[in-house]
Structure formats: C-alpha cells, structure tokens
N, C-alpha and C. Protein backbone atom coordinates (compact mmCIF):
# COMPACT_ATOMS: atom_id res chain seq x y z
N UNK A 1 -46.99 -4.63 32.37
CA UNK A 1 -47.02 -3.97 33.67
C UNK A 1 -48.44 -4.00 34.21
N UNK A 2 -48.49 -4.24 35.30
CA UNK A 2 -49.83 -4.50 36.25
C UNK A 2 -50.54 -2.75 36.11
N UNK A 3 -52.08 -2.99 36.18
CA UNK A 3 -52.46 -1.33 36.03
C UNK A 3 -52.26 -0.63 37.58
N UNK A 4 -52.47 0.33 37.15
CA UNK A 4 -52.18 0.88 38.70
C UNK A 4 -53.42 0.81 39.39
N UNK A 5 -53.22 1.24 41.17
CA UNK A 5 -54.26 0.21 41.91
C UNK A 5 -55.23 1.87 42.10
N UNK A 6 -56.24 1.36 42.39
CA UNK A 6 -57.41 2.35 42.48
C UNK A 6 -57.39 3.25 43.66
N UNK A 7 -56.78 2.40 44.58
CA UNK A 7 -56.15 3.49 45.45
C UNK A 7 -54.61 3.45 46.02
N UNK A 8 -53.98 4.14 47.07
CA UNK A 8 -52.77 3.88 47.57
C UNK A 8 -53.02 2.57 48.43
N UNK A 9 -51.62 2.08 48.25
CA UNK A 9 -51.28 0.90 48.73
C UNK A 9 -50.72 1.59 50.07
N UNK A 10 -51.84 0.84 50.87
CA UNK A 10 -51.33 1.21 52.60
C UNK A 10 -50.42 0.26 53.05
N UNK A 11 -49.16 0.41 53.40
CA UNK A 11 -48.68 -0.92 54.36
C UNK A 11 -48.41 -0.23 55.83
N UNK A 12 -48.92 0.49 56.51
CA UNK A 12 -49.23 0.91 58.03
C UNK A 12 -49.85 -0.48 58.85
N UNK A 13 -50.32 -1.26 58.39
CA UNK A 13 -50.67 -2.64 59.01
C UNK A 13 -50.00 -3.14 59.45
N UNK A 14 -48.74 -3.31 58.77
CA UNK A 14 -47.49 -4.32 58.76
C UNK A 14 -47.11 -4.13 60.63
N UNK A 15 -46.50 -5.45 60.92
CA UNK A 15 -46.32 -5.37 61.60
C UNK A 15 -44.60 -5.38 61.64
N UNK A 16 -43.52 -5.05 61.19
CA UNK A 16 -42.35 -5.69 60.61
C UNK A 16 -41.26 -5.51 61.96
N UNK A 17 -40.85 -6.36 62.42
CA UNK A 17 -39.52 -6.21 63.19
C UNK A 17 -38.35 -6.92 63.15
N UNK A 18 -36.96 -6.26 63.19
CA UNK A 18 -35.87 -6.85 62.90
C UNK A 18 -35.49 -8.44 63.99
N UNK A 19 -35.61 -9.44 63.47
CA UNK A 19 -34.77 -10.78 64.48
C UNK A 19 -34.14 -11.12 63.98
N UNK A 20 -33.29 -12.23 65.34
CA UNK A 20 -32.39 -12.71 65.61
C UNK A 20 -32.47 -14.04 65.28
N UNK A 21 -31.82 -15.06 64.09
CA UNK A 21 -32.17 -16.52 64.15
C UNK A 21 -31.01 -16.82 65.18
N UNK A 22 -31.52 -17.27 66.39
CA UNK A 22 -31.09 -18.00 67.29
C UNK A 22 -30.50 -19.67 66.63
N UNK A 23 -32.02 -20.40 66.36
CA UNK A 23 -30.46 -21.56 65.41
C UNK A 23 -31.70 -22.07 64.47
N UNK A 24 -30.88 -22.96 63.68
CA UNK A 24 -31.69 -23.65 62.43
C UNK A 24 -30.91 -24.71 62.16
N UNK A 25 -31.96 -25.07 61.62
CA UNK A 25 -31.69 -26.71 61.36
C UNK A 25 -32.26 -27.13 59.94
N UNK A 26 -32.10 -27.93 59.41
CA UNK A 26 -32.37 -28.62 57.85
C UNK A 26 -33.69 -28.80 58.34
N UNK A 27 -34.97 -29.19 57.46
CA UNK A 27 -36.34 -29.53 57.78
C UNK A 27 -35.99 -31.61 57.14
N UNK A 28 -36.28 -31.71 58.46
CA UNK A 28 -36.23 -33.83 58.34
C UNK A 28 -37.16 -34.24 56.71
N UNK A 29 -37.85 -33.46 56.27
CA UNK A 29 -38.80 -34.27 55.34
C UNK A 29 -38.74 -33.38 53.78
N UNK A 30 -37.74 -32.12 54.18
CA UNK A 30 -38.02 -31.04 52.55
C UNK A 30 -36.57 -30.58 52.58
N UNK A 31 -35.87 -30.75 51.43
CA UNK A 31 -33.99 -30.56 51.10
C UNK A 31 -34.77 -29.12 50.78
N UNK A 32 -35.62 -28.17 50.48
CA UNK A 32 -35.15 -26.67 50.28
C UNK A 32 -35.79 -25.71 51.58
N UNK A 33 -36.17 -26.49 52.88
CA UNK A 33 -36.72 -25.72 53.91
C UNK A 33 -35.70 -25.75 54.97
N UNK A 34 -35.62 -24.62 55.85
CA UNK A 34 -34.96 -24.71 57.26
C UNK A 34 -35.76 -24.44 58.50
N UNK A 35 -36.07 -24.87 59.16
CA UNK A 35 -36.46 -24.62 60.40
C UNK A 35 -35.91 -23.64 61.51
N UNK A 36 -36.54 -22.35 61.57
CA UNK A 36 -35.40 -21.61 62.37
C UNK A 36 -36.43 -20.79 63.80
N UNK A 37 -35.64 -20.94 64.95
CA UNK A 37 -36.37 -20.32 65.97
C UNK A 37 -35.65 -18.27 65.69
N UNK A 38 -36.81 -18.08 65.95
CA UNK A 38 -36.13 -16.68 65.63
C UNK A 38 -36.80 -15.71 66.70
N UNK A 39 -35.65 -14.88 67.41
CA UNK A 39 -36.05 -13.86 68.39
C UNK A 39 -36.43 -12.82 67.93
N UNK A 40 -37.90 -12.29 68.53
CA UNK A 40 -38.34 -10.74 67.63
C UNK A 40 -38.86 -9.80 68.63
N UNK A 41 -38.24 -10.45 70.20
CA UNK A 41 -38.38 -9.21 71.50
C UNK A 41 -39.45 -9.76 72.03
N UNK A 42 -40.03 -11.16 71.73
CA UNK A 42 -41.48 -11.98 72.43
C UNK A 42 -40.69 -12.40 74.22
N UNK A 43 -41.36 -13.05 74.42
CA UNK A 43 -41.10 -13.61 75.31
C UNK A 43 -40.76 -15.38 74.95
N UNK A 44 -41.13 -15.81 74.13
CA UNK A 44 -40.72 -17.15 73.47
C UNK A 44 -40.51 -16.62 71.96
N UNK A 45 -39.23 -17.48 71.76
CA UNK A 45 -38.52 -17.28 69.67
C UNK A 45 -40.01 -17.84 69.31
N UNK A 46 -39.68 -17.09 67.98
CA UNK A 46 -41.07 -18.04 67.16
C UNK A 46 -40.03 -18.75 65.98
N UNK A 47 -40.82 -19.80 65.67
CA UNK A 47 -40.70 -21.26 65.20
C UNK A 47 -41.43 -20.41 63.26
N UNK A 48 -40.12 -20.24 62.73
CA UNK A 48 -40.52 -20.01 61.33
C UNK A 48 -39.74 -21.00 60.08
N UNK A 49 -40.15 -21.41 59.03
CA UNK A 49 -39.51 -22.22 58.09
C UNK A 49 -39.61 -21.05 57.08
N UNK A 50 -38.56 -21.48 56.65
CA UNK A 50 -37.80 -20.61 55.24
C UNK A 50 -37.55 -21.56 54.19
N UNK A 51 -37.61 -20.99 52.55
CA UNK A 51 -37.11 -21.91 51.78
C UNK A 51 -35.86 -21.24 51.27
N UNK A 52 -34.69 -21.00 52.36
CA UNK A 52 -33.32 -20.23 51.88
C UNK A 52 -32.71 -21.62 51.86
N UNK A 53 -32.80 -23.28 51.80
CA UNK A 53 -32.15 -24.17 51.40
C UNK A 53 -30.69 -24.02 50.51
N UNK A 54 -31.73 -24.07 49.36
CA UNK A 54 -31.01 -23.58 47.52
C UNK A 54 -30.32 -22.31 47.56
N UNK A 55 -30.44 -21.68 48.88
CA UNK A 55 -29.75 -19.91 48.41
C UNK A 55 -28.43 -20.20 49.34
N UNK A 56 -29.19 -20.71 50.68
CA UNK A 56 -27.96 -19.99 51.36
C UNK A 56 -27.72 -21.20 52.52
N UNK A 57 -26.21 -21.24 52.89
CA UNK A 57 -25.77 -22.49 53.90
C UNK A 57 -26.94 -22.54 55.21
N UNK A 58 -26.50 -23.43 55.48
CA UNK A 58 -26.98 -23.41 57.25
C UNK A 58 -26.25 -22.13 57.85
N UNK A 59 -24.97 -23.00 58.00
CA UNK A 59 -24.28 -21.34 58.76
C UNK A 59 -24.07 -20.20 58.39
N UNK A 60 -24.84 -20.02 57.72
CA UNK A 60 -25.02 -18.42 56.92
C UNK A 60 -26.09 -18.16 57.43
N UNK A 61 -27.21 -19.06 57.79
CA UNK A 61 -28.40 -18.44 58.00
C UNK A 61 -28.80 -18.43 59.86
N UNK A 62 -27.96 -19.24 60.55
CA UNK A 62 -27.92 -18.85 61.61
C UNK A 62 -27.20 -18.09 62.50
N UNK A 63 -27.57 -17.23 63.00
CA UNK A 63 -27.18 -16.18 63.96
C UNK A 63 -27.33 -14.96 62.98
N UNK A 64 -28.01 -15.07 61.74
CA UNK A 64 -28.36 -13.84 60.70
C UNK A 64 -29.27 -12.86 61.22
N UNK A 65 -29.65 -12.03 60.89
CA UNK A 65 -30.74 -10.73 61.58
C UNK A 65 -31.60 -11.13 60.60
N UNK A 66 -33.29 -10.72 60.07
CA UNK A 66 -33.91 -10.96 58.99
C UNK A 66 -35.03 -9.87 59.78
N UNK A 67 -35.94 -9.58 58.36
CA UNK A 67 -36.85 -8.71 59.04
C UNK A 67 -38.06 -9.54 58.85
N UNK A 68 -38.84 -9.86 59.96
CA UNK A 68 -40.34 -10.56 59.94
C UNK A 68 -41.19 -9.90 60.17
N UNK A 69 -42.12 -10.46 59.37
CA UNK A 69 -43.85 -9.88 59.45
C UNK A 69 -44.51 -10.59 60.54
N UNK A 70 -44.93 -9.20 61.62
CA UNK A 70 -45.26 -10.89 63.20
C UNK A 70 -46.89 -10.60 62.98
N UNK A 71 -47.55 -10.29 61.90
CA UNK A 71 -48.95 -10.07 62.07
C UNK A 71 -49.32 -10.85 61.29
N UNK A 72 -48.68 -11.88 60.55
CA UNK A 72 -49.59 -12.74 59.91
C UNK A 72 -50.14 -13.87 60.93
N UNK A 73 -51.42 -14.45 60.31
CA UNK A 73 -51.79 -15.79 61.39
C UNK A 73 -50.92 -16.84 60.67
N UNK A 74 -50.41 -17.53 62.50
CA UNK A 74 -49.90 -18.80 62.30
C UNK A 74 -50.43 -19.80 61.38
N UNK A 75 -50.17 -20.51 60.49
CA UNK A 75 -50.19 -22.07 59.87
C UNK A 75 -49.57 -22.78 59.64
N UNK A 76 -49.79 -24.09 59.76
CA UNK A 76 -48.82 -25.23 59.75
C UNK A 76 -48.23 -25.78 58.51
N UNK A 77 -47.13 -25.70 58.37
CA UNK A 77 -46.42 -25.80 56.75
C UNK A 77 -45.46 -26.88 56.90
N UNK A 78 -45.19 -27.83 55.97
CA UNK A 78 -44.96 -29.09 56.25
C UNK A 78 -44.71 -29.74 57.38
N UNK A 79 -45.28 -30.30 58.23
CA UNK A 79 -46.09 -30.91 59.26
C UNK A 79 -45.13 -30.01 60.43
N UNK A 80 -44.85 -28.39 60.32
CA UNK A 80 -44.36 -28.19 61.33
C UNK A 80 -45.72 -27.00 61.93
C-alpha cells in the first residue's frame, strides 16, 4: 500500500462535466482507439480518443454520456 500523502488530496481543481458522445468512429491507424466528438455544453464538441476499443462496441460507445475532465491541456495523440 502506497504511504499516505503529507497532505489532503485536493481535487476542487477538477474541472469534471457530464457529455454527450455525439458519434465515434474506429481510429484509421490504432485497432484499440476510438475517435469520439463529445458535447460538454461548449460551443464546438471536443475531439477526444479513448482506448474503450477492447472493452466496448462502437455502438455502445456512441450516443453514451461519460464524465470528462475539460481542464486538462490539449495534446496530440496518435496523429490526431
């Protein structure tokens, strides 16, 4: 077991809100990524890849709710 942390673990940062995958698609170049535009109340879906390949269908994973973290910075993960 990990020791315990020296202080409390804050997650008040988080930015977390419930979306909408609008649609997804297989990733052209990786069998365990999907490409999914997902609505989180922006004004444009954001463009996120998942590795739910191996877990879960396509049509299971579109039109699903999921909860995202919108405060991380963007980076580009296999050439998307």
């Amino acid at each position: 077991a990990p020791p315990p942390p020296d202080r409390a673990i804050d997650v008040s940062w988080l930015d977390l809100r419930v979306g909408h995958i609008r649609s997804a698609k297989a990733h052209p170049e990786s069998d365990k990524l999907y490409i999914e535009e997902i609505d989180v109340g922006e004004s444009e879906p954001r463009t996120i890849l998942s590795g739910l390949a191996h877990y879960m269908p396509l049509e299971a994973v579109s039109g699903a709710r999921v909860i995202v973290v919108c405060n991380l910075p963007a980076r580009s993960l296999a050439g998307i």
